[in-house]
C-alpha atoms as a PDB file:
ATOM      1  CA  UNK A   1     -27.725 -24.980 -35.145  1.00  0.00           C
ATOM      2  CA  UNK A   2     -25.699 -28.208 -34.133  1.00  0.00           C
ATOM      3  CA  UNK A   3     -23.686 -27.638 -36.995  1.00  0.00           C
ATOM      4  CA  UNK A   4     -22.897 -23.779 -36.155  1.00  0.00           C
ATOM      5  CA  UNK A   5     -22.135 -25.245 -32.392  1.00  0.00           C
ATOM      6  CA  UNK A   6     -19.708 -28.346 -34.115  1.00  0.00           C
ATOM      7  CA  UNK A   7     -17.684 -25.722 -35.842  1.00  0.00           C
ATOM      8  CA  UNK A   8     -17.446 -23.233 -33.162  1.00  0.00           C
ATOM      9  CA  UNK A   9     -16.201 -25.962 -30.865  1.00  0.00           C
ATOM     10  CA  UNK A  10     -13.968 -26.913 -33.652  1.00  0.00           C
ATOM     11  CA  UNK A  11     -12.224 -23.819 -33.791  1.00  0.00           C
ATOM     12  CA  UNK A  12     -12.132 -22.993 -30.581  1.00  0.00           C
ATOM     13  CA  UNK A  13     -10.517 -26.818 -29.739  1.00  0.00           C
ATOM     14  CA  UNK A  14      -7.708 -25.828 -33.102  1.00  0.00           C
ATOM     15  CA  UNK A  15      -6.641 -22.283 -32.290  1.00  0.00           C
ATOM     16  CA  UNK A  16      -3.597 -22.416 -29.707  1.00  0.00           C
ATOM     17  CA  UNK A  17      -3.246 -20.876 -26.576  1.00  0.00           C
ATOM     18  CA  UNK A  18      -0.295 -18.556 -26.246  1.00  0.00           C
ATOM     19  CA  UNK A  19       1.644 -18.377 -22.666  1.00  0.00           C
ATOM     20  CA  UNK A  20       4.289 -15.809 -21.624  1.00  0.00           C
ATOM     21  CA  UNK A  21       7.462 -16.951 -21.178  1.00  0.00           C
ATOM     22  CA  UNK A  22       9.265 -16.361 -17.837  1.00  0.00           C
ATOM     23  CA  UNK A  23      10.954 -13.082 -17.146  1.00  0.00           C
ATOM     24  CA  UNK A  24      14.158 -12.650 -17.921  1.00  0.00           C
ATOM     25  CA  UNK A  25      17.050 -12.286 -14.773  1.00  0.00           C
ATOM     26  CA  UNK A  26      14.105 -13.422 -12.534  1.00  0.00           C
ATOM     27  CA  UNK A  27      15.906 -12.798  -9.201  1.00  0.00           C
ATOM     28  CA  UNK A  28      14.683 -13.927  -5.785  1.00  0.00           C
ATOM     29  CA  UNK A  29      13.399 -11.371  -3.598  1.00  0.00           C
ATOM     30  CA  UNK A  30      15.205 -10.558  -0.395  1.00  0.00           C
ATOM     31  CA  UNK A  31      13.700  -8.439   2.044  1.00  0.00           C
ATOM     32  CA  UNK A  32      15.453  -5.496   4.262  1.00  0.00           C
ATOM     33  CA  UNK A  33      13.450  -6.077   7.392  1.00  0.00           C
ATOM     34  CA  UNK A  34      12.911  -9.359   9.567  1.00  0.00           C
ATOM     35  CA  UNK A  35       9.572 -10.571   9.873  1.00  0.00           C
ATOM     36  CA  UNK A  36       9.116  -9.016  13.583  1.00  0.00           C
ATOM     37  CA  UNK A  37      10.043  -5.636  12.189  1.00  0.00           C
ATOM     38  CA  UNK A  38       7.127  -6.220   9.875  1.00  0.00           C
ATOM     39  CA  UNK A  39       4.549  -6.943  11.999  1.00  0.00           C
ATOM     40  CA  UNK A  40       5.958  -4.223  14.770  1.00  0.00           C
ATOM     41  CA  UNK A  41       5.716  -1.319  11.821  1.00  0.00           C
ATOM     42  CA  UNK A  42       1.926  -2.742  11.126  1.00  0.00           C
ATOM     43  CA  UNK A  43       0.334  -2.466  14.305  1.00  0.00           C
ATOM     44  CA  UNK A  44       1.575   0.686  14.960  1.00  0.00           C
ATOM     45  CA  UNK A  45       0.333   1.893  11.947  1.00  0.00           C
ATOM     46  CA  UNK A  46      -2.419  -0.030  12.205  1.00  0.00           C
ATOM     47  CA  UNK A  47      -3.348   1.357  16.000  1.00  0.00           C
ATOM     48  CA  UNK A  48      -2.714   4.809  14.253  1.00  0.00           C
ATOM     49  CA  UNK A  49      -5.350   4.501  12.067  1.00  0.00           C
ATOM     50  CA  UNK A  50      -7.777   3.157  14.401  1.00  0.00           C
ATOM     51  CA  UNK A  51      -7.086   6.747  16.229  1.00  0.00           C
ATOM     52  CA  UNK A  52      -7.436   8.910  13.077  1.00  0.00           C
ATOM     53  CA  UNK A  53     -10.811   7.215  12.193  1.00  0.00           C
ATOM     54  CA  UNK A  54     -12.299   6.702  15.926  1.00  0.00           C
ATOM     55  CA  UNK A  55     -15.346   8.761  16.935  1.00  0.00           C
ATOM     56  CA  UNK A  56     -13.126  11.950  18.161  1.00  0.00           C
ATOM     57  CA  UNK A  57     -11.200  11.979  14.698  1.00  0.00           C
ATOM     58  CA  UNK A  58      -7.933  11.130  16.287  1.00  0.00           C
ATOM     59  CA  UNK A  59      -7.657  14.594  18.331  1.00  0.00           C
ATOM     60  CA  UNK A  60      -6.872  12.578  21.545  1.00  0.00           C
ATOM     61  CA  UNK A  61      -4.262  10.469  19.881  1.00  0.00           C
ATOM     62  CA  UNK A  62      -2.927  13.821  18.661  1.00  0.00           C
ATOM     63  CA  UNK A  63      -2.864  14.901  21.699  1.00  0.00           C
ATOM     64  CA  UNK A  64      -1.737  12.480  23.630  1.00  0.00           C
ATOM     65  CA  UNK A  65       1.813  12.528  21.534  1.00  0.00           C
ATOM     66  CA  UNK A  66       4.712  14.291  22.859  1.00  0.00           C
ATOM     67  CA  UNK A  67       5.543  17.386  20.354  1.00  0.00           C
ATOM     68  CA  UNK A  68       7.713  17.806  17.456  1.00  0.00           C
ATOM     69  CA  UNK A  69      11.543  19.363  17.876  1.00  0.00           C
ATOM     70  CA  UNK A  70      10.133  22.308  15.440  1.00  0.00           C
ATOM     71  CA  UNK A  71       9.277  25.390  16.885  1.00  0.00           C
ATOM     72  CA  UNK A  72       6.171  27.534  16.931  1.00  0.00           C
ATOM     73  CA  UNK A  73       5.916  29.820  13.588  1.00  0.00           C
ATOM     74  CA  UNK A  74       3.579  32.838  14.830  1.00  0.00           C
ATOM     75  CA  UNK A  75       1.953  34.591  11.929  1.00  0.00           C
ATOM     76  CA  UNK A  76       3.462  38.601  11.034  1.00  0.00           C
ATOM     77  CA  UNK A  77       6.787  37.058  13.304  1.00  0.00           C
ATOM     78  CA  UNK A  78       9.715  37.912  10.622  1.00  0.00           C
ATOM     79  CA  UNK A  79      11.961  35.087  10.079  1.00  0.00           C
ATOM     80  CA  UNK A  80      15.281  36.796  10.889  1.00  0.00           C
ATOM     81  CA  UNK A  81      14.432  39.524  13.388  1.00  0.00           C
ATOM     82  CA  UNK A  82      16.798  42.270  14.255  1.00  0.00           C
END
């Protein structure tokens, strides 16, 4: 047994390790938005989602918005009436 354990620490202490080399045209990474703009864009998605999984299932955030520009499509209304 101590001999099974020598060799397998043996060979485990001789093999080599292998390590990736560095990528190739590693650029640094320059963001679009400042750090404010961040954090702004996360709390309101953040509060958004607090909304959507509240106890009403976001129906008074819904409703609380102002509506879209789009207007009502009423179902049998043809699309270009004449």
């Amino acid at each position: 047994m101590n001999r099974t354990l020598v060799a397998a620490i043996a060979l485990v202490a001789a093999s080599s390790a292998f390590a990736e080399s560095p990528l190739a045209g590693n650029t640094q990474f320059t963001g679009a938005k400042s750090r404010a703009e961040v954090t702004a864009e996360y709390l309101r998605s953040r509060d958004a989602t607090t909304a959507f999984t509240g106890e009403d299932s976001g129906s008074a955030y819904l409703s609380a918005r102002a509506p879209g520009v789009a207007a009502p499509v009423v179902a049998g209304q043809p699309v270009n009436a004449q």
